[in-house]
Structures are given as structure tokens and as C-alpha cells.
N, C-alpha and C. Protein backbone atom coordinates (compact mmCIF):
# COMPACT_ATOMS: atom_id res chain seq x y z
N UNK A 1 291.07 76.77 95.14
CA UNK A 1 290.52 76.19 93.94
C UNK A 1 291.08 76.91 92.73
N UNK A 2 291.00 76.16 92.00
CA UNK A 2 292.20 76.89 90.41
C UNK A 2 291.09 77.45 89.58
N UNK A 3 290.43 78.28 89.60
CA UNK A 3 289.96 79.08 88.25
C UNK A 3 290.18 79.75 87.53
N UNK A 4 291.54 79.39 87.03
CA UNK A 4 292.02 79.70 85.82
C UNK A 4 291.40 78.94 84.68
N UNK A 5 290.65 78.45 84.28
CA UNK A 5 289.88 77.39 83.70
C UNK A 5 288.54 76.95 83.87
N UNK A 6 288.04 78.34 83.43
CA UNK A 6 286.30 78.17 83.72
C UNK A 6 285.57 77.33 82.83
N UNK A 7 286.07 77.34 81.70
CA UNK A 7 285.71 76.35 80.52
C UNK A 7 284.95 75.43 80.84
N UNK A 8 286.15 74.56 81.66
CA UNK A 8 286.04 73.16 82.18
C UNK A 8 285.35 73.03 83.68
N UNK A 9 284.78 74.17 84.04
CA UNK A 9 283.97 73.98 84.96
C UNK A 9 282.47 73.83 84.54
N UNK A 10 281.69 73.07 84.97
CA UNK A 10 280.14 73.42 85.05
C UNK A 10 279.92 74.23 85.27
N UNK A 11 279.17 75.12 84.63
CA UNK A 11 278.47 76.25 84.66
C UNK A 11 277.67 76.50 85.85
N UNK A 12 277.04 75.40 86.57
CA UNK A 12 276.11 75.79 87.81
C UNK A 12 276.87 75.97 88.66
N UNK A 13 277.81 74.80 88.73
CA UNK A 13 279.14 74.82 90.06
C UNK A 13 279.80 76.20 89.98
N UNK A 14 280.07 76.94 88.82
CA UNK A 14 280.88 77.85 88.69
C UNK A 14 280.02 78.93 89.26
N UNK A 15 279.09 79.59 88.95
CA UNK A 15 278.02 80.30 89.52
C UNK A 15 277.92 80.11 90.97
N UNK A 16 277.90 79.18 91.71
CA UNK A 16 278.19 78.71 93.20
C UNK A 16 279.45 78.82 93.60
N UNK A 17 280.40 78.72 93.27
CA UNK A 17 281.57 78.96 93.49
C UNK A 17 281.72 80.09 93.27
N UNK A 18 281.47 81.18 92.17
CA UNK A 18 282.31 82.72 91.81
C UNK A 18 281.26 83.34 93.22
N UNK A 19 279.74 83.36 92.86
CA UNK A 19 278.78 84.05 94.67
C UNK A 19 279.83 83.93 95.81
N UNK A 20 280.34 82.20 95.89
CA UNK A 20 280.29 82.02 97.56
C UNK A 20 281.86 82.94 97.36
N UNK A 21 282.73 82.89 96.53
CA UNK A 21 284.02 83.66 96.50
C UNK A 21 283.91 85.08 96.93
N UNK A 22 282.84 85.94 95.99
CA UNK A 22 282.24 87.05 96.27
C UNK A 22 282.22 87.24 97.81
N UNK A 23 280.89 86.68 98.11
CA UNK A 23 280.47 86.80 99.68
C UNK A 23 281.43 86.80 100.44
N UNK A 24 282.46 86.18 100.35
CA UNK A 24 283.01 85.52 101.52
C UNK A 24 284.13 86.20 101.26
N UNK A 25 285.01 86.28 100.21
CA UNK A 25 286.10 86.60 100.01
C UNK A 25 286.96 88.11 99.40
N UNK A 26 286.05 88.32 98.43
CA UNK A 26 286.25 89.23 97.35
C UNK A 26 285.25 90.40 97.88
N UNK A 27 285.70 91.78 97.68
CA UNK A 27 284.72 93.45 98.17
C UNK A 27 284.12 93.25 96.35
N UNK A 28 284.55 93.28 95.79
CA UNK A 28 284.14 93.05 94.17
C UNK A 28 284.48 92.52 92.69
N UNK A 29 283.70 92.25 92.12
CA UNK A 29 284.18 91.63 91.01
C UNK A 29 285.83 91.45 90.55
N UNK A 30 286.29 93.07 90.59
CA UNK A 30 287.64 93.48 90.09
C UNK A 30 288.50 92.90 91.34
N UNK A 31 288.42 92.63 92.29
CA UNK A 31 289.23 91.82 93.19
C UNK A 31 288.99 90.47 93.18
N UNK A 32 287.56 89.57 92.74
CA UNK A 32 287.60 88.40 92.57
C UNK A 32 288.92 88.39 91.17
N UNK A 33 288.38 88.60 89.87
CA UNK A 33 289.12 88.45 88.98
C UNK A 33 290.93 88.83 89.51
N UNK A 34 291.11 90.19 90.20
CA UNK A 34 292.80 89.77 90.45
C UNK A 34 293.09 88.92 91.18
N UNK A 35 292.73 88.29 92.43
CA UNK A 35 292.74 87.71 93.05
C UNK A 35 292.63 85.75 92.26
N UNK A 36 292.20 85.44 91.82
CA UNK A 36 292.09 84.26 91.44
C UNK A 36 292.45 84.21 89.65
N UNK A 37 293.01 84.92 89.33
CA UNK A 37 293.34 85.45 87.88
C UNK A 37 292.25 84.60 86.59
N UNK A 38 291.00 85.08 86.75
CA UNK A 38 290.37 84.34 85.79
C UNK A 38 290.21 84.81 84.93
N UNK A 39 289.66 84.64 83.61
CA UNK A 39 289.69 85.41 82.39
C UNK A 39 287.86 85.81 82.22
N UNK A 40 288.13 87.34 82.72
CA UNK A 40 286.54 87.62 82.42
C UNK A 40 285.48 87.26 81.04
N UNK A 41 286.26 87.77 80.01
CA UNK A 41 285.22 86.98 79.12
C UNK A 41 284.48 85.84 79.38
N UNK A 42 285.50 84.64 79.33
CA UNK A 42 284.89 83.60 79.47
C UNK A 42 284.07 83.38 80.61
N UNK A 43 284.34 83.81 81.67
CA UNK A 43 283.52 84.17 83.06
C UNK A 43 282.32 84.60 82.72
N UNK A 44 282.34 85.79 82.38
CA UNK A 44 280.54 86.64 82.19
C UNK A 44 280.01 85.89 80.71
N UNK A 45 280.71 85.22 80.44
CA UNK A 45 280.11 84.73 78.93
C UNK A 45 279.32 83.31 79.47
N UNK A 46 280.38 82.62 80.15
CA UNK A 46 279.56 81.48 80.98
C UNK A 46 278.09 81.99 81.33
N UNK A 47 278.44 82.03 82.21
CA UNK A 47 277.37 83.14 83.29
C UNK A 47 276.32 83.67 82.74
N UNK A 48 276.64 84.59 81.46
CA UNK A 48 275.46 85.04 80.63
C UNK A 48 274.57 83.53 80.12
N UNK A 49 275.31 82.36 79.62
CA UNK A 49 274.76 81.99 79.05
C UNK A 49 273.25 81.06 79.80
N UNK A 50 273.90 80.98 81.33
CA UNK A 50 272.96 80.65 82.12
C UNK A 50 272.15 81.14 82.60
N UNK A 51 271.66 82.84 81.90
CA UNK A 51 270.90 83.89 82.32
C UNK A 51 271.14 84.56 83.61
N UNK A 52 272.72 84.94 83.61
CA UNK A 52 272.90 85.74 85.05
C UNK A 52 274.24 86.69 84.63
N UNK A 53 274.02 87.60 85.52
CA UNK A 53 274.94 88.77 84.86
C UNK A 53 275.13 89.47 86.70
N UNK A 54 276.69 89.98 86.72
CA UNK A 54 276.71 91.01 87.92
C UNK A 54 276.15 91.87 88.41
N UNK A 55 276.21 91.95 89.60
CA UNK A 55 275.42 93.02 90.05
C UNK A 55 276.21 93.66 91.23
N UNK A 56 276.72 94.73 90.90
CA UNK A 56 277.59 95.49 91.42
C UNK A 56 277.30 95.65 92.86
N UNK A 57 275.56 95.98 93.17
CA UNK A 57 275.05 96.62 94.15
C UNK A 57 275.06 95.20 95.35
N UNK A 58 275.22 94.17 94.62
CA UNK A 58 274.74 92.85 96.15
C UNK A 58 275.95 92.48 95.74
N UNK A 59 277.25 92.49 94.49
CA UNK A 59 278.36 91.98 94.83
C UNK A 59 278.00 89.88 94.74
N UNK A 60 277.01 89.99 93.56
CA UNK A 60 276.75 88.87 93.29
C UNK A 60 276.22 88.76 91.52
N UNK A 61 276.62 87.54 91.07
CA UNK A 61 275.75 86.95 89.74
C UNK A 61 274.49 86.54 90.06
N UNK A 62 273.55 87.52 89.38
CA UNK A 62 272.00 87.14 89.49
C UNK A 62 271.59 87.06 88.43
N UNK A 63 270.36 86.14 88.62
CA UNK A 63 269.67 85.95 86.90
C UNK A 63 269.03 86.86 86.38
N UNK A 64 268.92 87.09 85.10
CA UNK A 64 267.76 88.48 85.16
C UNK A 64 266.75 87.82 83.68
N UNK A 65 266.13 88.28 83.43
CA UNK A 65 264.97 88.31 81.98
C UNK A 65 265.53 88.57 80.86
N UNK A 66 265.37 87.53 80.41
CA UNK A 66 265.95 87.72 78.72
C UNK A 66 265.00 88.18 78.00
């Protein structure tokens, strides 16, 4: 899948897609991002805006309390 272009992804799909990449594919963030060359800003900016941010320790985007 091309995520070079998170923009144009849905935000929920993208969140389901970057986890299942994680889980399955990627040991962490810094290998999802080389690995599929996405542009973090726009990544955690997405992401933030849907109330979810990394979490180093489960190696997943979780929601947290605004």
C-alpha cells in the first residue's frame, strides 16, 4: 500500500492501517516511517487530530484525553 500520501487517506482507515503495519510488520515507529517512507508530520498530525498519539511501549497509536 503507498503511504506516501496520508493526506488523502481517511483518517480512521489510516489509524487501522499504520496499528495493523506496526503489529505485524514494523519493531517501531522509526522502522514503520523508513520502511514505507511517510512523512511524520503529517502522520502524527493526522493522528493527533483524531485524539491518538504513539506509544512506544505497545508499538501502537492510542487515543488518550484531551
Amino acid at each position: 500500500m503507498d503511504l506516501s500520501n496520508v493526506q488523502a487517506i481517511d483518517s480512521s482507515i489510516l489509524l487501522g492501517i499504520v496499528n495493523e503495519k506496526l503489529r505485524l510488520e514494523c519493531e517501531s515507529f522509526e522502522e514503520f516511517v523508513s520502511k514505507y517512507e511517510v512523512d511524520v508530520e503529517n502522520l502524527v498530525g493526522k493522528l493527533d487530530v483524531l485524539g491518538y498519539q504513539y506509544d512506544p511501549l505497545t508499538n501502537q497509536f492510542k487515543s488518550y484525553e484531551r
